[in-house]
C-alpha atoms as a PDB file:
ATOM      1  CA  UNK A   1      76.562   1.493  -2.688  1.00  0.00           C
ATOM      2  CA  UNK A   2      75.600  -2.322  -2.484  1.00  0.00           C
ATOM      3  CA  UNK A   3      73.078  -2.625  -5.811  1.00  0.00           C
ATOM      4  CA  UNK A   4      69.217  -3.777  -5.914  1.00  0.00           C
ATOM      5  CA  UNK A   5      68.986  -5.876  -8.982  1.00  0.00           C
ATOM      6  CA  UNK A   6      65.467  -7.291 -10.039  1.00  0.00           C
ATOM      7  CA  UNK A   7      64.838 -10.632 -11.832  1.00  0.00           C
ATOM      8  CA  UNK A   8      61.096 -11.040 -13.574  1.00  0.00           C
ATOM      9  CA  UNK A   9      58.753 -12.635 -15.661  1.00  0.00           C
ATOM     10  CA  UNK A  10      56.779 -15.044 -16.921  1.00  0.00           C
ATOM     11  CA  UNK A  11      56.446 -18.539 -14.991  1.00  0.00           C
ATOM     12  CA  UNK A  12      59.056 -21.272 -15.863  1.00  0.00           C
ATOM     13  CA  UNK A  13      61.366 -18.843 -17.987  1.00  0.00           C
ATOM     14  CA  UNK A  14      63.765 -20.034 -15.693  1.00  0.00           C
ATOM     15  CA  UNK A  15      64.629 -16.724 -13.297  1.00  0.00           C
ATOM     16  CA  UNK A  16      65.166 -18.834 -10.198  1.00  0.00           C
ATOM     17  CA  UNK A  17      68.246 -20.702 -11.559  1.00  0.00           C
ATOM     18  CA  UNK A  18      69.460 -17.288 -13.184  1.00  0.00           C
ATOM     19  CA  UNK A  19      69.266 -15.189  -9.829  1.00  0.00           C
ATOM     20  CA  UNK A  20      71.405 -17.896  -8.372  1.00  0.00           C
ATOM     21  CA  UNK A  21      74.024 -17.924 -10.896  1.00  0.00           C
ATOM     22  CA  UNK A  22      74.035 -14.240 -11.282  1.00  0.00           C
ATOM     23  CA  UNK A  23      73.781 -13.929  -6.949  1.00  0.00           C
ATOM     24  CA  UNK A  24      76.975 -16.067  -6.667  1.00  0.00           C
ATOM     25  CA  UNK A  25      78.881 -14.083  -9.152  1.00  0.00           C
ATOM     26  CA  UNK A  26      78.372 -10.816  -7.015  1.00  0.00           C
ATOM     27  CA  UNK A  27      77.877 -12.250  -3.624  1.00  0.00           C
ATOM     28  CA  UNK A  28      74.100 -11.538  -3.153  1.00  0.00           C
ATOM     29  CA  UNK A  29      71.547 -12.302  -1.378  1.00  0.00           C
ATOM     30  CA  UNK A  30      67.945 -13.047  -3.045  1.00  0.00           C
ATOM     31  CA  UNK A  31      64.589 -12.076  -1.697  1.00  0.00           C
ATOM     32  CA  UNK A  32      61.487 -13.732  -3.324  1.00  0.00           C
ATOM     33  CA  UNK A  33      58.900 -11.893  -5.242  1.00  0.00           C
ATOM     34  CA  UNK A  34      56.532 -14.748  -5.616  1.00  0.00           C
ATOM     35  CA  UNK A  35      53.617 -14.561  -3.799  1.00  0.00           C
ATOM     36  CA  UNK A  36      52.721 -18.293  -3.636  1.00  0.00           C
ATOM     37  CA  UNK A  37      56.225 -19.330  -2.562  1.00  0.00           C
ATOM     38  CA  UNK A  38      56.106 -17.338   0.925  1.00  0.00           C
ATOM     39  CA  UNK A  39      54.034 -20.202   2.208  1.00  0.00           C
ATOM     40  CA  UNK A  40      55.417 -23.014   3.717  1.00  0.00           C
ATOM     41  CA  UNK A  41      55.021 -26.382   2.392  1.00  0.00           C
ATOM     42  CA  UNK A  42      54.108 -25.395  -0.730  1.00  0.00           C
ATOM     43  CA  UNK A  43      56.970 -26.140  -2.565  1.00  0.00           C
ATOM     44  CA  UNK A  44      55.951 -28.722  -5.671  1.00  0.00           C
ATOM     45  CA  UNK A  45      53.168 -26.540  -6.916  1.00  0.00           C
ATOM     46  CA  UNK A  46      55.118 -23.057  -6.562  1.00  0.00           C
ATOM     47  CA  UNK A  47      57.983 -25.071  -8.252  1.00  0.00           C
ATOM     48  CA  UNK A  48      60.127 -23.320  -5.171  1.00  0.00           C
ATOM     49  CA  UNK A  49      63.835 -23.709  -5.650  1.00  0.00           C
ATOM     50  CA  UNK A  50      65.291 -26.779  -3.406  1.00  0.00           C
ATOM     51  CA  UNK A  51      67.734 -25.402  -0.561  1.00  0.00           C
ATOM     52  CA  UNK A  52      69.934 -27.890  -2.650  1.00  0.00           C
ATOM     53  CA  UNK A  53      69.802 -25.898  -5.691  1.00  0.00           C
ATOM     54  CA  UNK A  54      70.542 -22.547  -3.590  1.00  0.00           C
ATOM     55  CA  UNK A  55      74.545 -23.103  -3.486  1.00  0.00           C
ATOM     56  CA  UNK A  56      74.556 -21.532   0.224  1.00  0.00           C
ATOM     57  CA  UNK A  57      73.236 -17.828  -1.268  1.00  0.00           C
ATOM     58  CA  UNK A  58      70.933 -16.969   1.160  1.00  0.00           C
ATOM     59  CA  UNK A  59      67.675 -16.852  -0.080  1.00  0.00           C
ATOM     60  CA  UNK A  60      64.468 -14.644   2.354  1.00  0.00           C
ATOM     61  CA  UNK A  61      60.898 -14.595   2.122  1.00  0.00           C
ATOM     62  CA  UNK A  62      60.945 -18.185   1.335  1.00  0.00           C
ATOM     63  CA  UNK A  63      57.965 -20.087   3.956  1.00  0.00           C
ATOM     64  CA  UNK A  64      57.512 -17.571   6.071  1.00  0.00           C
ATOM     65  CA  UNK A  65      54.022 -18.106   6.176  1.00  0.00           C
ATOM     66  CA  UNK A  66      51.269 -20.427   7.249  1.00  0.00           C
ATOM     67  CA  UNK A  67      48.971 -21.830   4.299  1.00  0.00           C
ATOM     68  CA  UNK A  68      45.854 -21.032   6.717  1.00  0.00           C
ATOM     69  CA  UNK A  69      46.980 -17.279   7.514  1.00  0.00           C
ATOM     70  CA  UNK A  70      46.155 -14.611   4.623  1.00  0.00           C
ATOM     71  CA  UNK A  71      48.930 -11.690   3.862  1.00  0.00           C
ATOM     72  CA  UNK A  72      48.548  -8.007   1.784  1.00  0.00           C
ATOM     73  CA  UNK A  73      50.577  -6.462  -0.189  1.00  0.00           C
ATOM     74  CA  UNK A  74      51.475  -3.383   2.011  1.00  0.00           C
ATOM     75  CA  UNK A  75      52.858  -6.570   4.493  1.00  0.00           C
ATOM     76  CA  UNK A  76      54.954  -7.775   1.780  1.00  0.00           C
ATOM     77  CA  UNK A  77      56.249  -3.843   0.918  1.00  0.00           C
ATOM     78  CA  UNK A  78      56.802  -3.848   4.556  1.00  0.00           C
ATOM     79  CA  UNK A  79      58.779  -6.784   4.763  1.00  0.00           C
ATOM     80  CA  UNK A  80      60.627  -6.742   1.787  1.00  0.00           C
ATOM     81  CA  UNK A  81      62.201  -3.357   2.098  1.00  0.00           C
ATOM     82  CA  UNK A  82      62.833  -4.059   5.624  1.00  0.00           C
ATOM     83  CA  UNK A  83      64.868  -6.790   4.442  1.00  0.00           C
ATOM     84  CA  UNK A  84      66.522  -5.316   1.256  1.00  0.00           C
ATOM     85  CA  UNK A  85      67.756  -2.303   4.183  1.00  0.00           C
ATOM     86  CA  UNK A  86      69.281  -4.755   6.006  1.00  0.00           C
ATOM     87  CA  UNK A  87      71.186  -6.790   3.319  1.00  0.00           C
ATOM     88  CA  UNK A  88      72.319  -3.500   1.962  1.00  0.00           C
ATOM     89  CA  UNK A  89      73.384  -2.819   5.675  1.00  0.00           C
ATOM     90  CA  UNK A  90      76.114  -5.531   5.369  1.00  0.00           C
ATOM     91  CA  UNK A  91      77.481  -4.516   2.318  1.00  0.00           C
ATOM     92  CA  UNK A  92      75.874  -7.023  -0.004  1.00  0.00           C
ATOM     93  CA  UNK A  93      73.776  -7.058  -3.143  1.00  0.00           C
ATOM     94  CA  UNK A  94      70.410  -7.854  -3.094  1.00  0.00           C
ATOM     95  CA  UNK A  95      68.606  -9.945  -6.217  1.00  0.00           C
ATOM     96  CA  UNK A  96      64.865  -9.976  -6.510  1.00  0.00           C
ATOM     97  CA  UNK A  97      63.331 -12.103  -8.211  1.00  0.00           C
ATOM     98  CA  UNK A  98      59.642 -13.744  -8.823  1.00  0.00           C
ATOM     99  CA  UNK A  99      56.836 -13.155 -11.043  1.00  0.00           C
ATOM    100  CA  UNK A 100      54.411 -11.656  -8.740  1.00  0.00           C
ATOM    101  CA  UNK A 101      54.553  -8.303 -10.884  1.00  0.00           C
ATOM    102  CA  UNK A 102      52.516  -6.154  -8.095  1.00  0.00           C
ATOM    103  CA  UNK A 103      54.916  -7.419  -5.040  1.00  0.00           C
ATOM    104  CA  UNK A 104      58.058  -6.080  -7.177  1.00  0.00           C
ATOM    105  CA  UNK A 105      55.922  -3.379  -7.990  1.00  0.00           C
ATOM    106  CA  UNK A 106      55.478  -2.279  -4.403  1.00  0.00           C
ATOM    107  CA  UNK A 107      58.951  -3.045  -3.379  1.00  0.00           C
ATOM    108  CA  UNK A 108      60.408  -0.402  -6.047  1.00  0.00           C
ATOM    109  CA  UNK A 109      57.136   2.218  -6.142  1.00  0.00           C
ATOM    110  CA  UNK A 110      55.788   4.157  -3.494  1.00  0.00           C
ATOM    111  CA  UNK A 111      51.880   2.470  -3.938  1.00  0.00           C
ATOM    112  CA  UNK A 112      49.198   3.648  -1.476  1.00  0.00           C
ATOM    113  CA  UNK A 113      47.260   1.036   0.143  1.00  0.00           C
ATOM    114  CA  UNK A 114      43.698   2.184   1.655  1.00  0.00           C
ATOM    115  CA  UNK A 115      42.560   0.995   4.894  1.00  0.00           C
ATOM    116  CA  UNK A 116      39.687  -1.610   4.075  1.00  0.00           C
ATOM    117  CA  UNK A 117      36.117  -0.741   5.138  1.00  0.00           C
ATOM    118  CA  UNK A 118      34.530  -3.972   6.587  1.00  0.00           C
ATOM    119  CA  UNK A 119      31.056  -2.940   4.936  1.00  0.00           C
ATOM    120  CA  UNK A 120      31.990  -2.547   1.875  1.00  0.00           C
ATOM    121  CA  UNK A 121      34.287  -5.745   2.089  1.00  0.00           C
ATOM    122  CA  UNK A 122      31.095  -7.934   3.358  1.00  0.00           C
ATOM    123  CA  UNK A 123      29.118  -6.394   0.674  1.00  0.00           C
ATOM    124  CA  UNK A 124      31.371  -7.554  -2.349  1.00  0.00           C
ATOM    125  CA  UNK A 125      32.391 -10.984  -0.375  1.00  0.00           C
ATOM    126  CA  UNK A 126      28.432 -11.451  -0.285  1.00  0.00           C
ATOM    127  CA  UNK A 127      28.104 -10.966  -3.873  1.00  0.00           C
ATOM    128  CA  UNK A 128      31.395 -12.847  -5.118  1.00  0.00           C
ATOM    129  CA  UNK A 129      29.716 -15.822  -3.193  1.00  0.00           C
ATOM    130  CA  UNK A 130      26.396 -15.647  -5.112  1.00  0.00           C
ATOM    131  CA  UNK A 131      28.102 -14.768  -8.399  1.00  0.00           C
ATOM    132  CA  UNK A 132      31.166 -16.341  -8.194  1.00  0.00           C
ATOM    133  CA  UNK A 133      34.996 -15.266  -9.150  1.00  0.00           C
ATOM    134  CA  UNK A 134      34.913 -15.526 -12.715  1.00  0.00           C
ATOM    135  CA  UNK A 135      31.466 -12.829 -12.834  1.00  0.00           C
ATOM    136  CA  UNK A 136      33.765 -10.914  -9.673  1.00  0.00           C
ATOM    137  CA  UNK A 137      36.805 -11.313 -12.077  1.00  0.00           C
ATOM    138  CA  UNK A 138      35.418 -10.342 -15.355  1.00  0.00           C
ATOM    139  CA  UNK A 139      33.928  -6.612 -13.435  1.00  0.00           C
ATOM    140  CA  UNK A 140      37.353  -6.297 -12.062  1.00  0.00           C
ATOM    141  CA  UNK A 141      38.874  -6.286 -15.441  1.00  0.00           C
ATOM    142  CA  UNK A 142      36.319  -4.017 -17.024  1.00  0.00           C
ATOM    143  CA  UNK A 143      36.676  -1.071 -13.949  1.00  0.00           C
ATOM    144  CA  UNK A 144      40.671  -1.623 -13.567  1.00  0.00           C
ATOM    145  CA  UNK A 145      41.917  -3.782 -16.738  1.00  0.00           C
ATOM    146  CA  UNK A 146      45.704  -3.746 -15.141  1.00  0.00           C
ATOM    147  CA  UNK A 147      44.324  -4.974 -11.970  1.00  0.00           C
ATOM    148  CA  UNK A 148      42.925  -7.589 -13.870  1.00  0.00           C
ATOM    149  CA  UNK A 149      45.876  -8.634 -15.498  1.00  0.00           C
ATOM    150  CA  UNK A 150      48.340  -7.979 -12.325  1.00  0.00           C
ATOM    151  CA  UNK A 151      45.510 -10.475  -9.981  1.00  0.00           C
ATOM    152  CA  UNK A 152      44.157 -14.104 -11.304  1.00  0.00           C
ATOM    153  CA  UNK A 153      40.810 -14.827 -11.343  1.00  0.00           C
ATOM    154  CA  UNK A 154      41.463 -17.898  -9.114  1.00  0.00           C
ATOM    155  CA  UNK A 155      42.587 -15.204  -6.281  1.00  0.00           C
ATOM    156  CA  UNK A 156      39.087 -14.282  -5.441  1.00  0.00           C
ATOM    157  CA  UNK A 157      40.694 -12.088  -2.236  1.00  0.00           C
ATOM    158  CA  UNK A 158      42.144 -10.267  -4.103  1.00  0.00           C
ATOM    159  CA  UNK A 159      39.781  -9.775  -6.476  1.00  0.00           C
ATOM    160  CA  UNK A 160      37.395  -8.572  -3.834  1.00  0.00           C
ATOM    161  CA  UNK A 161      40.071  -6.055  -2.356  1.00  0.00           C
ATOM    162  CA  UNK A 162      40.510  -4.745  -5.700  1.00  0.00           C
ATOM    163  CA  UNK A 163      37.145  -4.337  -6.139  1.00  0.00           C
ATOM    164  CA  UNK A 164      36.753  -2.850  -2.302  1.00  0.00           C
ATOM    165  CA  UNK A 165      39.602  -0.267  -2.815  1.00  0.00           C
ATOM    166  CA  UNK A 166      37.692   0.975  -6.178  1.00  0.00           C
ATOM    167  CA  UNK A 167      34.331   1.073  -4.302  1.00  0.00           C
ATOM    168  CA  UNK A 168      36.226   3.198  -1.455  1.00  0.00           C
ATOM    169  CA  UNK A 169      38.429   5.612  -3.719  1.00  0.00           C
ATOM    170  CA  UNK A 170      36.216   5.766  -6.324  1.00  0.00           C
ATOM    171  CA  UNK A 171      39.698   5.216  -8.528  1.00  0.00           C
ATOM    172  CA  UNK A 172      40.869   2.233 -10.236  1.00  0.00           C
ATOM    173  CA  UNK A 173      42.936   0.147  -7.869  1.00  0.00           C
ATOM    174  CA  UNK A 174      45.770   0.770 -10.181  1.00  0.00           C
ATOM    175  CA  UNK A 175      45.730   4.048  -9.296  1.00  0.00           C
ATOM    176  CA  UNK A 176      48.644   4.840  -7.207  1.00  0.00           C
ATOM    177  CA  UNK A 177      50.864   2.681  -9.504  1.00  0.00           C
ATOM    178  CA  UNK A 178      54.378   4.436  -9.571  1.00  0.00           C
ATOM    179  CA  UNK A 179      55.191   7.929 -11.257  1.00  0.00           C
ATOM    180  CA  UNK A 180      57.959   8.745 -12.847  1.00  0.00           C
ATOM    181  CA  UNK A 181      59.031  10.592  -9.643  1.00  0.00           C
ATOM    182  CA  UNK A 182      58.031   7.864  -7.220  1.00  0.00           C
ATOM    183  CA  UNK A 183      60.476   5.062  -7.122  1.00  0.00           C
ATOM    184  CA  UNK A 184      62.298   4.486  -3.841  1.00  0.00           C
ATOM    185  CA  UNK A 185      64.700   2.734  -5.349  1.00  0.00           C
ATOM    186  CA  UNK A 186      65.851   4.420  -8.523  1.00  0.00           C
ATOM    187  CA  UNK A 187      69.504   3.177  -8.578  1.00  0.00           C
ATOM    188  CA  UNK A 188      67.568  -0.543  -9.376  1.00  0.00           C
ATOM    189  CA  UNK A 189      68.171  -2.519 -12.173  1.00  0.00           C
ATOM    190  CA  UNK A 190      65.381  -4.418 -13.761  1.00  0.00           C
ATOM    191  CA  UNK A 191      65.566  -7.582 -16.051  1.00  0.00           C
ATOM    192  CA  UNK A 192      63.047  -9.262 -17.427  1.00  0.00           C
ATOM    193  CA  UNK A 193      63.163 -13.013 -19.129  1.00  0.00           C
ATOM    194  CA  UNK A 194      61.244 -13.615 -22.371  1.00  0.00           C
ATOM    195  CA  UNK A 195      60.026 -16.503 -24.134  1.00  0.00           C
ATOM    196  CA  UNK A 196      58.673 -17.388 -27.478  1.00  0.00           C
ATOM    197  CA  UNK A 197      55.106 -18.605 -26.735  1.00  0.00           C
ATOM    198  CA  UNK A 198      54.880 -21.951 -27.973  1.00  0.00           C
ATOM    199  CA  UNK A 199      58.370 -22.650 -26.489  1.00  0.00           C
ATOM    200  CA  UNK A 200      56.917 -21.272 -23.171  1.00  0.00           C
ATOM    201  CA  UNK A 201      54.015 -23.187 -23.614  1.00  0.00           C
ATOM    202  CA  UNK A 202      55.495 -26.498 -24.131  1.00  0.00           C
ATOM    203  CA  UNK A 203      57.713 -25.854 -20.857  1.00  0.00           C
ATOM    204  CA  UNK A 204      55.189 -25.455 -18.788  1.00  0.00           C
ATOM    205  CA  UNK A 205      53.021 -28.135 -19.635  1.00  0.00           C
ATOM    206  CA  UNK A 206      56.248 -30.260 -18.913  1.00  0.00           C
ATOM    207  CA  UNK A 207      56.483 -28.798 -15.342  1.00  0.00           C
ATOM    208  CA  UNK A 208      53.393 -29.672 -14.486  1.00  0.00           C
ATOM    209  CA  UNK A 209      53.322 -33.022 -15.975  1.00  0.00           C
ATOM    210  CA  UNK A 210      56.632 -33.283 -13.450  1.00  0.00           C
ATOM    211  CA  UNK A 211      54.887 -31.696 -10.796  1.00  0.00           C
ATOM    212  CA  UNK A 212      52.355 -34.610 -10.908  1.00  0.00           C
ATOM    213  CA  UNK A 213      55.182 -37.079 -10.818  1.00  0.00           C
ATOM    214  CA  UNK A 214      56.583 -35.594  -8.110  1.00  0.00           C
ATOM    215  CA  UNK A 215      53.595 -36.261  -5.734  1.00  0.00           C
ATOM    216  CA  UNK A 216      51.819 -32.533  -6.006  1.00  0.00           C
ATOM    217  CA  UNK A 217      48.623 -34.509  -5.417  1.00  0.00           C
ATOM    218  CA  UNK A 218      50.303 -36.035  -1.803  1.00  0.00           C
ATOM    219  CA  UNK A 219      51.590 -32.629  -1.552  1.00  0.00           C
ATOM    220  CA  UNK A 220      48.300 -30.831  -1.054  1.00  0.00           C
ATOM    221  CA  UNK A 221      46.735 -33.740   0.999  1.00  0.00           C
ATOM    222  CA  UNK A 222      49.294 -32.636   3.296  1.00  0.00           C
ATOM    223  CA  UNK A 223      48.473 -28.878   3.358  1.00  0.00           C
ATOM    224  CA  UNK A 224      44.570 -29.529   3.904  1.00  0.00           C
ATOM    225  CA  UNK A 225      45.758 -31.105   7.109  1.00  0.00           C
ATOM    226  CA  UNK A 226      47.952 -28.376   7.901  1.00  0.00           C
ATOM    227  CA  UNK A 227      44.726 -25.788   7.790  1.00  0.00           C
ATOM    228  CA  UNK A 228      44.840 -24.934   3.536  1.00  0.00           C
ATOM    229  CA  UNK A 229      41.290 -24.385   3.431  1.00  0.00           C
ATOM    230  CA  UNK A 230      41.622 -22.385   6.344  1.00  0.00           C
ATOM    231  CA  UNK A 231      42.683 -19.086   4.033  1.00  0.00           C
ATOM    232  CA  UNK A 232      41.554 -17.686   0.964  1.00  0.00           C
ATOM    233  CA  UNK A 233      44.796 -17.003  -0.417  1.00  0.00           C
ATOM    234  CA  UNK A 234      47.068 -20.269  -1.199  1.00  0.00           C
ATOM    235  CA  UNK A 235      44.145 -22.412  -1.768  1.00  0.00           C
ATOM    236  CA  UNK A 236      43.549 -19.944  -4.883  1.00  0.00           C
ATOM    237  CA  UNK A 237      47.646 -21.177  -5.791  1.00  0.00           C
ATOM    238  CA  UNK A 238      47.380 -23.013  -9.444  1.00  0.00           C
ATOM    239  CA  UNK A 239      47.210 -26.249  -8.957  1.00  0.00           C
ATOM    240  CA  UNK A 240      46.307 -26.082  -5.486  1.00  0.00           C
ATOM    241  CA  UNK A 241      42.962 -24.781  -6.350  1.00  0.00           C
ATOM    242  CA  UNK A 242      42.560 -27.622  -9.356  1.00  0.00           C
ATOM    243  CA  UNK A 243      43.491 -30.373  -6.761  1.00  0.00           C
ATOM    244  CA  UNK A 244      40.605 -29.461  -4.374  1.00  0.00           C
ATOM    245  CA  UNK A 245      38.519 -29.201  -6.822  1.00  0.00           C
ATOM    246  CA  UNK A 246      39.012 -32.996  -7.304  1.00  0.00           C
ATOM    247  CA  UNK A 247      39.380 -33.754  -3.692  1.00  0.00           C
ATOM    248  CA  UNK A 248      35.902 -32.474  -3.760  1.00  0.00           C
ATOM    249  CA  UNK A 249      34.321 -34.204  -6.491  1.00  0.00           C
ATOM    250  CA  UNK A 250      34.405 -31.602  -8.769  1.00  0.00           C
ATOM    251  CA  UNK A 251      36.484 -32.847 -11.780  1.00  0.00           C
ATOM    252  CA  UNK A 252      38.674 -35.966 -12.475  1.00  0.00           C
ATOM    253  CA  UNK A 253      42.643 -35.859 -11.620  1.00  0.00           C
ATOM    254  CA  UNK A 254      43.155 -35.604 -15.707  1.00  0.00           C
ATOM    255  CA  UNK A 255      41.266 -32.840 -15.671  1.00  0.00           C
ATOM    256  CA  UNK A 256      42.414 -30.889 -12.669  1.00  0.00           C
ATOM    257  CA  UNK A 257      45.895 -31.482 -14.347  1.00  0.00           C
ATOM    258  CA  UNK A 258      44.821 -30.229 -18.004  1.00  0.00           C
ATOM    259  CA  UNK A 259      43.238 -27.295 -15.898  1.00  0.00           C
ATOM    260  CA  UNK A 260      45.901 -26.445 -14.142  1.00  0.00           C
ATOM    261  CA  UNK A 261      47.946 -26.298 -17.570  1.00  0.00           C
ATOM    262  CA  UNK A 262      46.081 -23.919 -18.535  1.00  0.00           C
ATOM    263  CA  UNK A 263      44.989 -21.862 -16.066  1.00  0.00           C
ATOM    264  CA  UNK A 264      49.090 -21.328 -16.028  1.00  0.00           C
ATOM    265  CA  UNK A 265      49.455 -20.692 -19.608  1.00  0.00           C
ATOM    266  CA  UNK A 266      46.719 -17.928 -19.120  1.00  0.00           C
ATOM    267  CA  UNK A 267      48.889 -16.571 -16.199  1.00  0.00           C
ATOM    268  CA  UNK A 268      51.745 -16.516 -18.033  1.00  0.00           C
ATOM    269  CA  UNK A 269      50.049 -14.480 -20.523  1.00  0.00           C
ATOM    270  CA  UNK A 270      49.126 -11.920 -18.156  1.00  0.00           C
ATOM    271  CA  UNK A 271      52.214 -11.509 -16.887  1.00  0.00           C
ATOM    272  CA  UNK A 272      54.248 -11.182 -20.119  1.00  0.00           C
ATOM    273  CA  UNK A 273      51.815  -8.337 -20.727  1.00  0.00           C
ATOM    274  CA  UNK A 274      52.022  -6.933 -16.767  1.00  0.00           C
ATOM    275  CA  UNK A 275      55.715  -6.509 -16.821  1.00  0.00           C
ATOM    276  CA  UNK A 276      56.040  -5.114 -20.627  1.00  0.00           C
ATOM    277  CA  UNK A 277      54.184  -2.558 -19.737  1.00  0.00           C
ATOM    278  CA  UNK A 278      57.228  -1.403 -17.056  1.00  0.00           C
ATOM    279  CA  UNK A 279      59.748   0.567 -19.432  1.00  0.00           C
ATOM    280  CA  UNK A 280      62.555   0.177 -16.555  1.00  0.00           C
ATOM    281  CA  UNK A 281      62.786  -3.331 -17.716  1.00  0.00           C
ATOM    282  CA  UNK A 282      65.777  -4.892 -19.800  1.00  0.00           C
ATOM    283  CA  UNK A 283      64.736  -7.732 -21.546  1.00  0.00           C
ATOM    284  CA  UNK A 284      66.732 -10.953 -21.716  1.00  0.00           C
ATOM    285  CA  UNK A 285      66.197 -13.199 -24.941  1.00  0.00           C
ATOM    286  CA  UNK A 286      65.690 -16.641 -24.904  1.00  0.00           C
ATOM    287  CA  UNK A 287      69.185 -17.940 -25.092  1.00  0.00           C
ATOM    288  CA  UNK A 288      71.161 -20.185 -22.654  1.00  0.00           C
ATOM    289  CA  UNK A 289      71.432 -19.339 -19.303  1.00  0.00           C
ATOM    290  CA  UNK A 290      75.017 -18.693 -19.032  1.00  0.00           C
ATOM    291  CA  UNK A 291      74.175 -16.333 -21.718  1.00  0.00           C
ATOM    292  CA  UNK A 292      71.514 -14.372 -20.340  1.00  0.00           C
ATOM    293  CA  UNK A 293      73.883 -14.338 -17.058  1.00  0.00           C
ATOM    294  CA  UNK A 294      76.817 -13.228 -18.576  1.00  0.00           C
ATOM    295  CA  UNK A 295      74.409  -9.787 -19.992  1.00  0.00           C
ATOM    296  CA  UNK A 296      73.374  -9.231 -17.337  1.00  0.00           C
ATOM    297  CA  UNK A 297      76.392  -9.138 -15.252  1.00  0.00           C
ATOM    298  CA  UNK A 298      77.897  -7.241 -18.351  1.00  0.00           C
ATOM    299  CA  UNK A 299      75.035  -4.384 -17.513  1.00  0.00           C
ATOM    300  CA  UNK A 300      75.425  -4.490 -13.889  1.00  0.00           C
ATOM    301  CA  UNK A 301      79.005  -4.108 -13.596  1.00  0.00           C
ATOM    302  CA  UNK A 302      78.763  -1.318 -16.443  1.00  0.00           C
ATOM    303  CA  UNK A 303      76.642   0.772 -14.322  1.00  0.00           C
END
C-alpha cells in the first residue's frame, strides 16, 4: 500500500526542505498543509518553496487560489483527500506537510463541519466590527481554548466561524476533533520538527528580515491590485496584514516589520503547543537535516 506520511510544526523549523529530501528518497509526491500558501502570489510572505527548490517532486495545493476568494476547511478536507486518493492511485507516496495544524487535522480525522446560519454569522460579524478581533479573539479562547490556539487572532473569519459554530452547536468548535476510533487514515505516519525557542526565535526574525529584502513590501502592492482586500482570509496572512496596516497609515514600515516578528513568534508558540497535544506525532530533534531525514526514513521503511 503506497504510505501517507505527515510533516509538521512550527514555522521556519525547516519542514519544506525536509519533505523534499525525504519525497525524493521514496518517490513522493507532497501536498501542502499550509493554509496561506494555497494562494497565489503569495509566495515571499508564506516563505513558499521556489519550483527551483522542488527537484521535479510534484508538489499540489500550491496557488490554487485567488487572494480575493475565501476557502473552509471542509473545502480543503475535500480537496486534499481527493488528491491524496489519487496519488495513492498511481502507486506513489504521498508527504504532507505544513503547519496549518487544523488542515492536517481534517485531512487525517473525520471532523464535522456545521452548515453556517447567516443570522447568527451577521450577528457575530456585526459585533467583531464594533469590538474588534483581539475582544472576538480573546472570547474565542475563553469558550474553545484549542480553537484559540489552532486559529490566530489576525484571522478574524475564522474567528467568527468558530465563534458561529459554538453559537449553533452549543459545543466548543473543537468538538468533533478526532477519536481514537476516527482517523481515516490510520496507516499514517506523523512527524513533527522541534526547536529550542530562542534558536527558533532568532530564525525567524532572520526570515523576515530576508523577507523584507526580498521585496515583501512590492510583493503585497502587487496583491492589493490583484483584489487582496477583496477577502477576509489572506489579508489576515502575517505580514500581509502588518503591510496594510502601513499602506494605510497605521504604523511605520519598522514597525509593521517588528510586528510581524512577533505576531510570528506568537504563532509559532501556538503551534508548538497545537501539535504536542497530537500523541500520533514523532518528534524530530533539532539536528541537521540529513539527520532528521535519515530517522525518518529509518521509521518509515521500518513500518
Amino acid at each position: 500500500m503506497p504510505r501517507l506520511i505527515v510533516i509538521c510544526g512550527a514555522t521556519a523549523t525547516g519542514k519544506s526542505d525536509l519533505a523534499v529530501s525525504v519525497a525524493s528518497e521514496i518517490g513522493a509526491e507532497i501536498i501542502n498543509a499550509d493554509s496561506m500558501q494555497l494562494y497565489k502570489g503569495m509566495d515571499i510572505g508564506t516563505a513558499k518553496i521556489a519550483f527551483a527548490e522542488r527537484q521535479g517532486i510534484p508538489h499540489h495545493l500550491l496557488d490554487v487560489v485567488e487572494v480575493k476568494d475565501d476557502v473552509t476547511v471542509a473545502w480543503y478536507q475535500e480537496l486534499a483527500r481527493s488528491t491524496i486518493s489519487q496519488i495513492h492511485a498511481r502507486g506513489s507516496d504521498v508527504v504532507v506537510v505544513g503547519g496549518t495544524g487544523l488542515y492536517i487535522k481534517a485531512i487525517l480525522d473525520d471532523l464535522n463541519f456545521p452548515d453556517t446560519d447567516p443570522k447568527i454569522r451577521q450577528e457575530i460579524t456585526d459585533e467583531a466590527e464594533k469590538l474588534g478581533g483581539d475582544a472576538m479573539h480573546e472570547r474565542l479562547a475563553k469558550l474553545d481554548p484549542a480553537a484559540g490556539l489552532a486559529i490566530p487572532k489576525e484571522n478574524v473569519r475564522r474567528v467568527i466561524r468558530a465563534l458561529e459554530v459554538i453559537a449553533i452547536t452549543g459545543q466548543p468548535f473543537t468538538a468533533n476533533l478526532p477519536r481514537k476510533d476516527s482517523t481515516k487514515y490510520p496507516e499514517a505516519q506523523q512527524f513533527g520538527l522541534v526547536m529550542e525557542r530562542n534558536s527558533l526565535n532568532e530564525r525567524i526574525d532572520l526570515r523576515v528580515e530576508k523577507m523584507w529584502q526580498l521585496g515583501l513590501v512590492d510583493e503585497v502592492e502587487e496583491l492589493i491590485n490583484n483584489g487582496l482586500l477583496e477577502g477576509r482570509t489572506a489579508q489576515a496572512a502575517l505580514g500581509y496584514a502588518q503591510i496594510i496596516r502601513m499602506k494605510h497609515g497605521e504604523c511605520t514600515e519598522i514597525e509593521a516589520k517588528e510586528e510581524t516578528s512577533r505576531a510570528t513568534r506568537q504563532y509559532a508558540r501556538r503551534q508548538e503547543t497545537w501539535f504536542s497535544k497530537d500523541q500520533r506525532i514523532t518528534w524530530l530533534a533539532p539536528n541537521s537535516n540529513s539527520e532528521r531525514r535519515d530517522k525518518l526514513l529509518h521509521a518509515i521503511l521500518k513500518s
